[in-house]
Protein backbone atom coordinates (compact mmCIF):
# COMPACT_ATOMS: atom_id res chain seq x y z
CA UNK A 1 131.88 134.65 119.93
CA UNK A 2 129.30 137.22 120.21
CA UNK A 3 125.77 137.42 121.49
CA UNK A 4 124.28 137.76 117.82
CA UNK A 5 126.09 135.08 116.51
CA UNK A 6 125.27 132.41 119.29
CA UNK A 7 121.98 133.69 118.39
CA UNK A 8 122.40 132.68 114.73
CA UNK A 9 123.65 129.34 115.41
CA UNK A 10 121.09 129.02 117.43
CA UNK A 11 118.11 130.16 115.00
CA UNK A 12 120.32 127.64 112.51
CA UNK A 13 119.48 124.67 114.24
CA UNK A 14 115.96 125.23 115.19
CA UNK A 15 115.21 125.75 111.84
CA UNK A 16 117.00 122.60 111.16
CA UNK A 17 115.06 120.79 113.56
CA UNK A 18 111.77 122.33 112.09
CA UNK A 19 112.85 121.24 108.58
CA UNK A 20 113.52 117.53 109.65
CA UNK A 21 110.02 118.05 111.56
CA UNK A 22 107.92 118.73 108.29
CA UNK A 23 109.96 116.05 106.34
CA UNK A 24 109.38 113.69 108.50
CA UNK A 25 105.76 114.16 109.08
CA UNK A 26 105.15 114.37 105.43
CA UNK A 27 106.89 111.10 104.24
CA UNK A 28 104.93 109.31 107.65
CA UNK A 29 101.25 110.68 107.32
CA UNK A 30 101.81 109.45 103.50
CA UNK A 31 103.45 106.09 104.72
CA UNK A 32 100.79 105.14 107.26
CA UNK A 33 98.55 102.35 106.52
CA UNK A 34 94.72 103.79 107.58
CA UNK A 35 93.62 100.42 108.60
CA UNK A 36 96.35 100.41 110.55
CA UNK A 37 95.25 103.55 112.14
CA UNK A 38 91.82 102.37 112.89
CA UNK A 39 93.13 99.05 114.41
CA UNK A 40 95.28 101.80 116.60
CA UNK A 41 92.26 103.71 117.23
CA UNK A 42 90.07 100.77 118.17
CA UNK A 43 92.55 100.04 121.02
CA UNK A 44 91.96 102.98 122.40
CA UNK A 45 95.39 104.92 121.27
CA UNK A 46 93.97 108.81 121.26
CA UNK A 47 97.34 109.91 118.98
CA UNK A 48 96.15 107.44 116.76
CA UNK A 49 92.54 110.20 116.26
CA UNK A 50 94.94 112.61 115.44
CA UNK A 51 96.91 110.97 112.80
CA UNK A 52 93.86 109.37 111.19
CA UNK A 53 92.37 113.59 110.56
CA UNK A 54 95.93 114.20 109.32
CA UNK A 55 95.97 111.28 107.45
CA UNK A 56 92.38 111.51 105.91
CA UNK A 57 93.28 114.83 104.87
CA UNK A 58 96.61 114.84 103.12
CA UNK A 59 96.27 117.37 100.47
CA UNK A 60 96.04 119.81 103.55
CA UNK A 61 98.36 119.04 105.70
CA UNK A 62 101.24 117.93 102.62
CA UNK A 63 100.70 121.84 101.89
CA UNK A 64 101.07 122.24 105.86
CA UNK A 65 104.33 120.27 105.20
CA UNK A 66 105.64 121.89 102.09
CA UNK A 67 104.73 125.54 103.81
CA UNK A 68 107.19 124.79 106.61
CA UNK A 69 109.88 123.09 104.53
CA UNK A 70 109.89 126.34 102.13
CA UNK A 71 109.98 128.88 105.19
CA UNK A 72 112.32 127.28 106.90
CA UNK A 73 114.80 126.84 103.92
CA UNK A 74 114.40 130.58 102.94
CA UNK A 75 115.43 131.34 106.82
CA UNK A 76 118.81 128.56 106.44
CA UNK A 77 119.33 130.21 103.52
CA UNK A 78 119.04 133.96 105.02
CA UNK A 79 120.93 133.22 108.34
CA UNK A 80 123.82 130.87 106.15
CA UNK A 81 125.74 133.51 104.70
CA UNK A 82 126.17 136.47 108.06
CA UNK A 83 126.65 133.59 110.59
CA UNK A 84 129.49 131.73 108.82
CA UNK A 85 131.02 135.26 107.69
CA UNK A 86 130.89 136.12 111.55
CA UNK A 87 132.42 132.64 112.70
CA UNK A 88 135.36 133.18 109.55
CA UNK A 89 136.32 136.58 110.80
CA UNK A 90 138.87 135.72 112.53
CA UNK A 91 140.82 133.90 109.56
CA UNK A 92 140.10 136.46 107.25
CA UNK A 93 141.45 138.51 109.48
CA UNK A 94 144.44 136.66 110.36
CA UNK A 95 145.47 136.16 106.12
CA UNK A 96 144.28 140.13 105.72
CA UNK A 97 141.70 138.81 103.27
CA UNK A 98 140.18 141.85 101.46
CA UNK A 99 136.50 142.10 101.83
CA UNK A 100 135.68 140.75 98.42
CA UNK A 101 137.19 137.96 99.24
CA UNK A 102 136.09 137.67 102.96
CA UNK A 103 132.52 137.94 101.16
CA UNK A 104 132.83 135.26 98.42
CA UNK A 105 134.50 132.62 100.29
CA UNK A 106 131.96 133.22 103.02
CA UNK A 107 129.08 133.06 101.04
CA UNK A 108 130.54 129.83 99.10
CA UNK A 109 131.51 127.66 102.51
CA UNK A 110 127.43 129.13 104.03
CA UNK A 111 126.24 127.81 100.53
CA UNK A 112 128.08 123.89 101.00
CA UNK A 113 127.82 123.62 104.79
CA UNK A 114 123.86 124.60 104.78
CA UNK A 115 123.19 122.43 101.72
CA UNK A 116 125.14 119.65 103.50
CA UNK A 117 123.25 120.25 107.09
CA UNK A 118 119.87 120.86 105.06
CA UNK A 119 120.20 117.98 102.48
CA UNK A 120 121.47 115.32 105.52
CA UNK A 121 119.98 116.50 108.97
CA UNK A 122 116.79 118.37 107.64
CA UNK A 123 116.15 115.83 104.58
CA UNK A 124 117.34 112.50 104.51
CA UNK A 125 117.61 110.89 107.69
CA UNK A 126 114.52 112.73 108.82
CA UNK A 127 112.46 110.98 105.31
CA UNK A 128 114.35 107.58 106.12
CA UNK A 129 113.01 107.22 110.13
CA UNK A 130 109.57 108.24 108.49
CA UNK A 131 109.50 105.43 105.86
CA UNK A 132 111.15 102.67 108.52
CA UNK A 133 109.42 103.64 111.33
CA UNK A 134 106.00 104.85 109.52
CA UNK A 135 103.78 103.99 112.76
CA UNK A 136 105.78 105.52 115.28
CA UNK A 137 106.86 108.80 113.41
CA UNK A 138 103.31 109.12 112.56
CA UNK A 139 102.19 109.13 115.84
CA UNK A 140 104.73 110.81 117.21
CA UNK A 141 104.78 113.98 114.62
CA UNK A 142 100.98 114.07 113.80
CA UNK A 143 99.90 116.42 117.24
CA UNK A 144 102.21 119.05 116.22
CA UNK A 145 101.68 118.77 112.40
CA UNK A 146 98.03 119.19 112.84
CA UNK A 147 98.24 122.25 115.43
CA UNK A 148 100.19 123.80 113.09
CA UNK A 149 97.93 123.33 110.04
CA UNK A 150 95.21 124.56 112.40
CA UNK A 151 97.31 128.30 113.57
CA UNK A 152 98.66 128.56 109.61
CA UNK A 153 95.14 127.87 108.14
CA UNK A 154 94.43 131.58 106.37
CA UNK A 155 97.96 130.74 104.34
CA UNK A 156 97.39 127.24 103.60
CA UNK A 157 94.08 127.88 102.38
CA UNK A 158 95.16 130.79 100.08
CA UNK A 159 98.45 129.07 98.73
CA UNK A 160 95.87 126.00 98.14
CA UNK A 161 93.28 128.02 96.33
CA UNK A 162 96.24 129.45 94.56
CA UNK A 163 97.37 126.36 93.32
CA UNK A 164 94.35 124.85 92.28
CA UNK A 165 93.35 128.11 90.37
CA UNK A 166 96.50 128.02 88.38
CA UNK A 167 95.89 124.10 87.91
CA UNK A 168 92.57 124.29 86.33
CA UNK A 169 93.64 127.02 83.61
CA UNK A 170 95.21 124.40 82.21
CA UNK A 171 92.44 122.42 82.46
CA UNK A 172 93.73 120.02 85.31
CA UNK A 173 91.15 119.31 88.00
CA UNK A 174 92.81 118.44 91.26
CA UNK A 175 91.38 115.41 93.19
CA UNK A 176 92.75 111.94 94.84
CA UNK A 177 92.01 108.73 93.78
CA UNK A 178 91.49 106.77 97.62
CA UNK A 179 90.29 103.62 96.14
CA UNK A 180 92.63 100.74 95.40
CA UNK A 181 92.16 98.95 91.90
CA UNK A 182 92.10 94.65 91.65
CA UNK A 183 95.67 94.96 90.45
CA UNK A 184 96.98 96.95 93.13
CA UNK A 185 95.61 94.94 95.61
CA UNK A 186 97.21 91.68 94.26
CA UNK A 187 100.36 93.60 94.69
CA UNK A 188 99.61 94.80 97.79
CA UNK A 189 98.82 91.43 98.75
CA UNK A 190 102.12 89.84 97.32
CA UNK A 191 104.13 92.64 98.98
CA UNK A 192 103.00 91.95 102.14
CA UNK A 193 103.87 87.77 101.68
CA UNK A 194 107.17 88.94 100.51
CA UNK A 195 107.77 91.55 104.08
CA UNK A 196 106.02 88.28 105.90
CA UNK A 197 103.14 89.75 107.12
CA UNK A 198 100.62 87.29 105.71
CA UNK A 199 101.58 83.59 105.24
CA UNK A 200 100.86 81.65 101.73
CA UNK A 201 97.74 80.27 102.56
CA UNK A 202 96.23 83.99 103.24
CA UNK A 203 97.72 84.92 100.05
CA UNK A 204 96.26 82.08 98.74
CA UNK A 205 92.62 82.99 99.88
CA UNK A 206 92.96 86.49 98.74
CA UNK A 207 93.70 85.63 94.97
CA UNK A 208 91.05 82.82 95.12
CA UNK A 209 88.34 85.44 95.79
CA UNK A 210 89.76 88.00 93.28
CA UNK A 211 89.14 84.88 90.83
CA UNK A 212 86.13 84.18 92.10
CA UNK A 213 83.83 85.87 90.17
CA UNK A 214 85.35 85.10 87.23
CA UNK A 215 84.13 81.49 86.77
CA UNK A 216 80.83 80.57 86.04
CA UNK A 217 78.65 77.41 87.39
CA UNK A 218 79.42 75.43 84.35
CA UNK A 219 83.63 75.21 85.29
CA UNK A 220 83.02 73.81 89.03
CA UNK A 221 79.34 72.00 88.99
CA UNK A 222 79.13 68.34 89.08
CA UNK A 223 78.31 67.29 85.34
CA UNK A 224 75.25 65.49 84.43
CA UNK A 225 77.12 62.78 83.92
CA UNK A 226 77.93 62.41 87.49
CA UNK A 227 74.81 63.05 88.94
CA UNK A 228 73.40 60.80 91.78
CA UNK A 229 69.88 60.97 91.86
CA UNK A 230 66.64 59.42 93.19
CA UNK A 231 63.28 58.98 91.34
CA UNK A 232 59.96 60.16 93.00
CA UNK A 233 58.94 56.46 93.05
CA UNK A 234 61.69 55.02 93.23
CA UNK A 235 61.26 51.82 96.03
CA UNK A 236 62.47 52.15 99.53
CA UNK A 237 65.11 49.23 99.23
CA UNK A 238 66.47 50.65 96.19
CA UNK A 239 66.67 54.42 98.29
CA UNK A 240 68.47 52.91 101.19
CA UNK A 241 71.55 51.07 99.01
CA UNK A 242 71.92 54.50 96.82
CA UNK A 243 72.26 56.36 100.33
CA UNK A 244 74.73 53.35 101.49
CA UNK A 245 76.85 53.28 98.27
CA UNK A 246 77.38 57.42 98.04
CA UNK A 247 77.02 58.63 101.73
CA UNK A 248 75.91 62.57 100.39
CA UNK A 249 73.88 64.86 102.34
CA UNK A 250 71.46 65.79 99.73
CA UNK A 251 70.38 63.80 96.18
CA UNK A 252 67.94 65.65 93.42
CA UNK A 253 65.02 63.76 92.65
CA UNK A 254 63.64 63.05 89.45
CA UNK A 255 60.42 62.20 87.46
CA UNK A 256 60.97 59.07 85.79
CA UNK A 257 63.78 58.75 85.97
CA UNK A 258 64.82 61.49 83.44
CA UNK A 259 67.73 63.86 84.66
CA UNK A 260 66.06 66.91 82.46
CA UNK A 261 62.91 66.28 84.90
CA UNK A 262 64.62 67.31 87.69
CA UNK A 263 61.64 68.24 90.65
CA UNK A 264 63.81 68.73 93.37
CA UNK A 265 65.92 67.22 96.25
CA UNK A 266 65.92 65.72 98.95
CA UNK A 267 67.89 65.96 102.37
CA UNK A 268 68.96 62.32 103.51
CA UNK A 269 69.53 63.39 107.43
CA UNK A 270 65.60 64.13 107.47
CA UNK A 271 64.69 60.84 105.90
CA UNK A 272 67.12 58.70 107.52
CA UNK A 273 65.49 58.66 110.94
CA UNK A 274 62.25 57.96 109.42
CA UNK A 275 63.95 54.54 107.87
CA UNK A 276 66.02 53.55 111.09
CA UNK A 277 62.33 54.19 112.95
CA UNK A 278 60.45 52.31 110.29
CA UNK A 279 57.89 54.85 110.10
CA UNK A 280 55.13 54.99 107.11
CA UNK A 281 56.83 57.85 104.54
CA UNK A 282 57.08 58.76 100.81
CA UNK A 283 59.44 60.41 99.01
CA UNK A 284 57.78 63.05 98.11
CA UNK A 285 57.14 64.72 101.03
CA UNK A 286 60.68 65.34 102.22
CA UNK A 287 60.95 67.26 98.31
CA UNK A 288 62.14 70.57 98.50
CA UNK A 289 62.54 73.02 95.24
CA UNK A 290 65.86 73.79 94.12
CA UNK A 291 67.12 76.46 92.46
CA UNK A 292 67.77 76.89 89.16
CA UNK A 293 70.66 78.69 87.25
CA UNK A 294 72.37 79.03 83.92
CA UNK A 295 75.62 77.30 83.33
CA UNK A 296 77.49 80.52 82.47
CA UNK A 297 75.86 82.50 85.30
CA UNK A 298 78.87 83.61 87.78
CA UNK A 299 79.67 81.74 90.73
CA UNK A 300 78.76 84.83 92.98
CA UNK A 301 75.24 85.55 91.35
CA UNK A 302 75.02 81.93 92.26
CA UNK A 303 75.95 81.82 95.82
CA UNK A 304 73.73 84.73 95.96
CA UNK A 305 70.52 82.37 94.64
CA UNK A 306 71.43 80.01 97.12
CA UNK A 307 71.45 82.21 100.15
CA UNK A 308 68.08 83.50 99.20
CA UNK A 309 66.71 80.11 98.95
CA UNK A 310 68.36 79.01 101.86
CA UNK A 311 69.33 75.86 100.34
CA UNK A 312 73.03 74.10 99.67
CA UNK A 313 71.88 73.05 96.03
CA UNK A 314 71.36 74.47 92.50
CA UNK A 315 70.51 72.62 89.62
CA UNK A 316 72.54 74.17 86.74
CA UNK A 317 70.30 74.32 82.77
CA UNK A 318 72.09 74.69 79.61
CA UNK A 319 71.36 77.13 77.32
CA UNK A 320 68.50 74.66 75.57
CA UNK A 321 66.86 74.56 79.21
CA UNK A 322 68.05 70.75 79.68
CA UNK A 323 70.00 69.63 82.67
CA UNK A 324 73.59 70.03 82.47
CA UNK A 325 74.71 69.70 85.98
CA UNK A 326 74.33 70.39 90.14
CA UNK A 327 75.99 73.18 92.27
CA UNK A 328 76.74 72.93 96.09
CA UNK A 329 77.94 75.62 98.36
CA UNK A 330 80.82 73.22 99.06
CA UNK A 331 81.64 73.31 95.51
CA UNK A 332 81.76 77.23 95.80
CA UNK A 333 83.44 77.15 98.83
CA UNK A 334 86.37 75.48 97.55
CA UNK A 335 86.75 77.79 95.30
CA UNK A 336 87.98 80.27 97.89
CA UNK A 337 89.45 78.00 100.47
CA UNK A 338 90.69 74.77 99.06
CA UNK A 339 89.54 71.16 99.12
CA UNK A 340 87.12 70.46 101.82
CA UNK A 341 87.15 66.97 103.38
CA UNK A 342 84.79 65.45 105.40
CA UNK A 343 85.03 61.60 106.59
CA UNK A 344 83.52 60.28 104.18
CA UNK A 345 86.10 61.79 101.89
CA UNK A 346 88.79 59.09 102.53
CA UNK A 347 88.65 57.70 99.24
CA UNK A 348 88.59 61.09 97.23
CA UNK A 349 92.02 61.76 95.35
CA UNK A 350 92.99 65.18 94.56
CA UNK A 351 92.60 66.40 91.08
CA UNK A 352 95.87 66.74 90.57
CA UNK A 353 98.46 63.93 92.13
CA UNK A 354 102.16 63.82 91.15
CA UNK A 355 102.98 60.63 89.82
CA UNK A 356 106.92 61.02 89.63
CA UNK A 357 108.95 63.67 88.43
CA UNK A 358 107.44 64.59 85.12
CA UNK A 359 104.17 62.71 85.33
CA UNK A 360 100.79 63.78 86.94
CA UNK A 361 97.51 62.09 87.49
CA UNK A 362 95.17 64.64 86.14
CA UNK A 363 90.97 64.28 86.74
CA UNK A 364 89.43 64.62 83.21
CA UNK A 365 87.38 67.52 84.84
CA UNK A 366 90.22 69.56 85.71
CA UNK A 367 90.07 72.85 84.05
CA UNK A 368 92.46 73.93 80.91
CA UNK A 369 93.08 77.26 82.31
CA UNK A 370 94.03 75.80 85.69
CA UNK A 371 96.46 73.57 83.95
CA UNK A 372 98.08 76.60 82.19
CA UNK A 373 98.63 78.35 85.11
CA UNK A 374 100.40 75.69 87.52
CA UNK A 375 102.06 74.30 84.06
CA UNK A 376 102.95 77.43 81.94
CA UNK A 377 100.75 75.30 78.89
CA UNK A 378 99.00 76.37 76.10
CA UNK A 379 96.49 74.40 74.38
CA UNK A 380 95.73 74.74 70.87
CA UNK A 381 92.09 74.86 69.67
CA UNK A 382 90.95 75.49 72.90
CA UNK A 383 88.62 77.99 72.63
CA UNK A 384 85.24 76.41 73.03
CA UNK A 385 86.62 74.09 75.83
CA UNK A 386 87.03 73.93 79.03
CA UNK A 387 88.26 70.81 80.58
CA UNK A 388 90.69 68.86 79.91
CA UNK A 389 88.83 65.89 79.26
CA UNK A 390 87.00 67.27 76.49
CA UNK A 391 89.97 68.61 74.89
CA UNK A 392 91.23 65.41 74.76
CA UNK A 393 88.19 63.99 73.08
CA UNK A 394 88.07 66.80 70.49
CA UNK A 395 91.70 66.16 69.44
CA UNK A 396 90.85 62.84 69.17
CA UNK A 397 87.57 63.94 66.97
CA UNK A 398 85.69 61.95 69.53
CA UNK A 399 86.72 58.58 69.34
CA UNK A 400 88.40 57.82 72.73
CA UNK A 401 90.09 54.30 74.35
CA UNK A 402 91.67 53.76 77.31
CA UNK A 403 95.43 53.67 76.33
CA UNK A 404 94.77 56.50 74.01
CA UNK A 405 97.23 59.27 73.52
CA UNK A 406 97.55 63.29 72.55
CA UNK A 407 100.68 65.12 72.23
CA UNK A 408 101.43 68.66 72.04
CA UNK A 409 105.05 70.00 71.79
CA UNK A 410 107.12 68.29 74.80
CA UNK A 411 103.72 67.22 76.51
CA UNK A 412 101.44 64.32 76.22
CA UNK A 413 97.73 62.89 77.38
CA UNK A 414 97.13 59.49 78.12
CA UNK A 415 93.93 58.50 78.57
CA UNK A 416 93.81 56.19 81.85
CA UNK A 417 90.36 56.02 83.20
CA UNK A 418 87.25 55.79 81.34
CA UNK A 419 83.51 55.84 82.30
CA UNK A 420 81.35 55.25 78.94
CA UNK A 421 82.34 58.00 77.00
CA UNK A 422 83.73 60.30 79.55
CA UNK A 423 87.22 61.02 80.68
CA UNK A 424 87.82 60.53 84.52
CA UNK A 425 91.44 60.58 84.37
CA UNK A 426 94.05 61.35 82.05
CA UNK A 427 98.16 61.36 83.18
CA UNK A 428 100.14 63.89 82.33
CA UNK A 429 104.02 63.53 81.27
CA UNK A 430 106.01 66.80 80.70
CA UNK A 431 109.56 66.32 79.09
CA UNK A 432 111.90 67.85 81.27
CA UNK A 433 113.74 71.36 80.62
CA UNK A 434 116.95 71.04 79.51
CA UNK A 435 119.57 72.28 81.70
């Protein structure tokens, strides 16, 4: 074996090595998570800088990329054919192979053996460690890939002008879209519960807040209905059992009595130690305004109201300025992170409790579109409703008893709790699937 073709084989695999080198940095600095890189970089990892400019500037250095995987093909391709033909010599020559032939089958086996070594070695397995090991290639292939974009800058910069020229005469404008949509976050999201990186309750939170500006006040308030409240002269005795019976942190106050003459509320940890001291006090002077908002105003232009007034509390007006219901951050809070308890929440029952296999207890407030989500349902004539509750009382056209029933396909309502003319609890019975 001669000097020039040790120096073949040798030029062969360098520019093997190169190709796997600008594969592999291409398919990691595209695989790289940036908040991953800043979590890197706020540790104090200094390859982690690097990657994040390669990273942060990928229609650069994926030119960078593709400039090195194009030279160093052509030079595979170039050096294929003369080093094989050297190494086969001595066959040809043994079988007195004419030079015609000498020269086809040696081009042929250059062709297969450096689309094997280029496809394998210089492609694949290179693109494989860079999607499996995304962090670590990354880091490890970013120095180099950025010197290099820095030395080939004049020909990246033309061959990118080039390209982007010849895009926009056919009226393309090139550009990247960085931001992630709603939808591609959710799968993000469930991706990342599926590869066990978040658990189900942080899944959980995330969808709850993409929801959560979806719902107005009206679906989570407390309804008028409901509504514990104290009257501006209302007696002490009569203040003391209300606060005994209900144990809340805050009650609206009203003017005579009338729920639509709402003046405020009142916090019942300032007035308390005025009643345990028996010091002189009124009512009104522990009144503080509360905000007001529109029933189909969204829970986050709500929250927002609240944290300006610095209160817990909204009073929530339907559309013919009456009252219709109350707000509390806890409500809104829930809405992200589950039920909140507190102790005095002992006797609260969930909104939903299975009963037995097909049956559920279901709180006449519940929501329709909650139900069709956890049950797969659909509810007919359900446009102009929202709970459950009143759907029940509309397909009953409004005359509802205890006992009463709706059915719908292989579901049914039963009415089970009633408080005047309102709906605290319904149960649900499902017929099961057949098998």
């Amino acid at each position: 074996m001669d000097i020039i073709t040790i120096v073949n084989l040798g030029l062969l695999v360098l520019l093997l090595g190169l190709t796997a080198f600008f594969v592999g940095s291409e398919f990691a600095v595209v695989k790289i998570r940036m908040s991953r890189l800043d979590q890197l970089i706020a540790e104090g990892n200094k390859k982690a800088v690097t990657a994040k400019k390669v990273a942060g500037d990928l229609d650069y250095y994926l030119s960078a990329c593709q400039l090195g995987i194009t030279v160093t093909a052509l030079g595979l391709g170039a050096l294929g054919k003369p080093t094989v033909e050297r190494l086969m010599y001595p066959v040809f020559e043994f079988f007195d192979a004419s030079d015609a032939v000498a020269a086809t089958a040696s081009y042929a086996i250059a062709f297969l053996l450096v689309t094997y070594l280029h496809v394998v070695v210089g492609e694949m397995a290179p693109k494989t460690l860079a999607i499996e090991f995304a962090e670590k290639m990354s880091l490890l292939l970013a120095p180099p890939l950025y010197w290099f974009g820095k030395v080939m800058k004049p020909f990246i910069w033309t061959l990118n002008g080039a390209a982007r020229l010849l895009l926009r005469t056919f009226g393309v404008q090139p550009g990247h879209e960085q931001a992630y949509s709603e939808d591609e976050l959710r799968i993000v999201m469930a991706q990342s519960f599926e590869g066990g990186a978040i658990n189900e309750t942080e899944l959980s939170y995330m969808e709850n807040v993409f929801t959560f500006d979806e719902r107005a006040a009206k679906e989570i308030m407390v309804p008028r209905t409901e509504l514990v409240t104290l009257d501006k002269d209302m007696p002490l005795k009569e203040i003391v059992e209300i606060l005994d019976e209900n144990n809340y942190t805050r009650y609206p106050v009203t003017e005579d009595g009338d729920k639509d003459r709402i003046i405020g509320f009142v916090s019942a940890k300032k007035m308390l130690p005025h009643i345990v001291a028996g010091r002189p006090w009124e009512l009104q002077n522990f009144v503080r305004e509360m905000p007001t908002t529109f029933e189909m105003t969204g829970l986050q232009d709500a929250l927002l109201k609240m944290q300006q007034s610095r209160v817990h509390i909204a009073l929530v007006a339907d559309e013919y300025g009456g009252t219709a219901g109350m707000l509390t951050m806890e409500d809104i809070l829930e809405e992200i992170v589950g039920e909140i308890r507190d102790e005095f929440d002992d006797d609260e029952v969930p909104d939903i409790s299975l009963v037995n296999d097909n049956d559920y207890l279901i709180n006449g407030r519940v929501l329709l579109k909650d139900l069709e989500d956890r049950f797969g349902l659909s509810f007919e004539e359900s446009e102009d409703i929202d709970t459950i509750g009143g759907w029940v009382h509309y397909k009953r056209a409004g005359e509802v008893l205890t006992g009463d029933t709706v059915t719908q396909g292989k579901t049914s309502w039963t009415v089970m709790e009633m408080d005047h003319q309102q709906i605290k609890q319904v149960l649900f019975h499902q017929e099961a699937a057949e098998e």
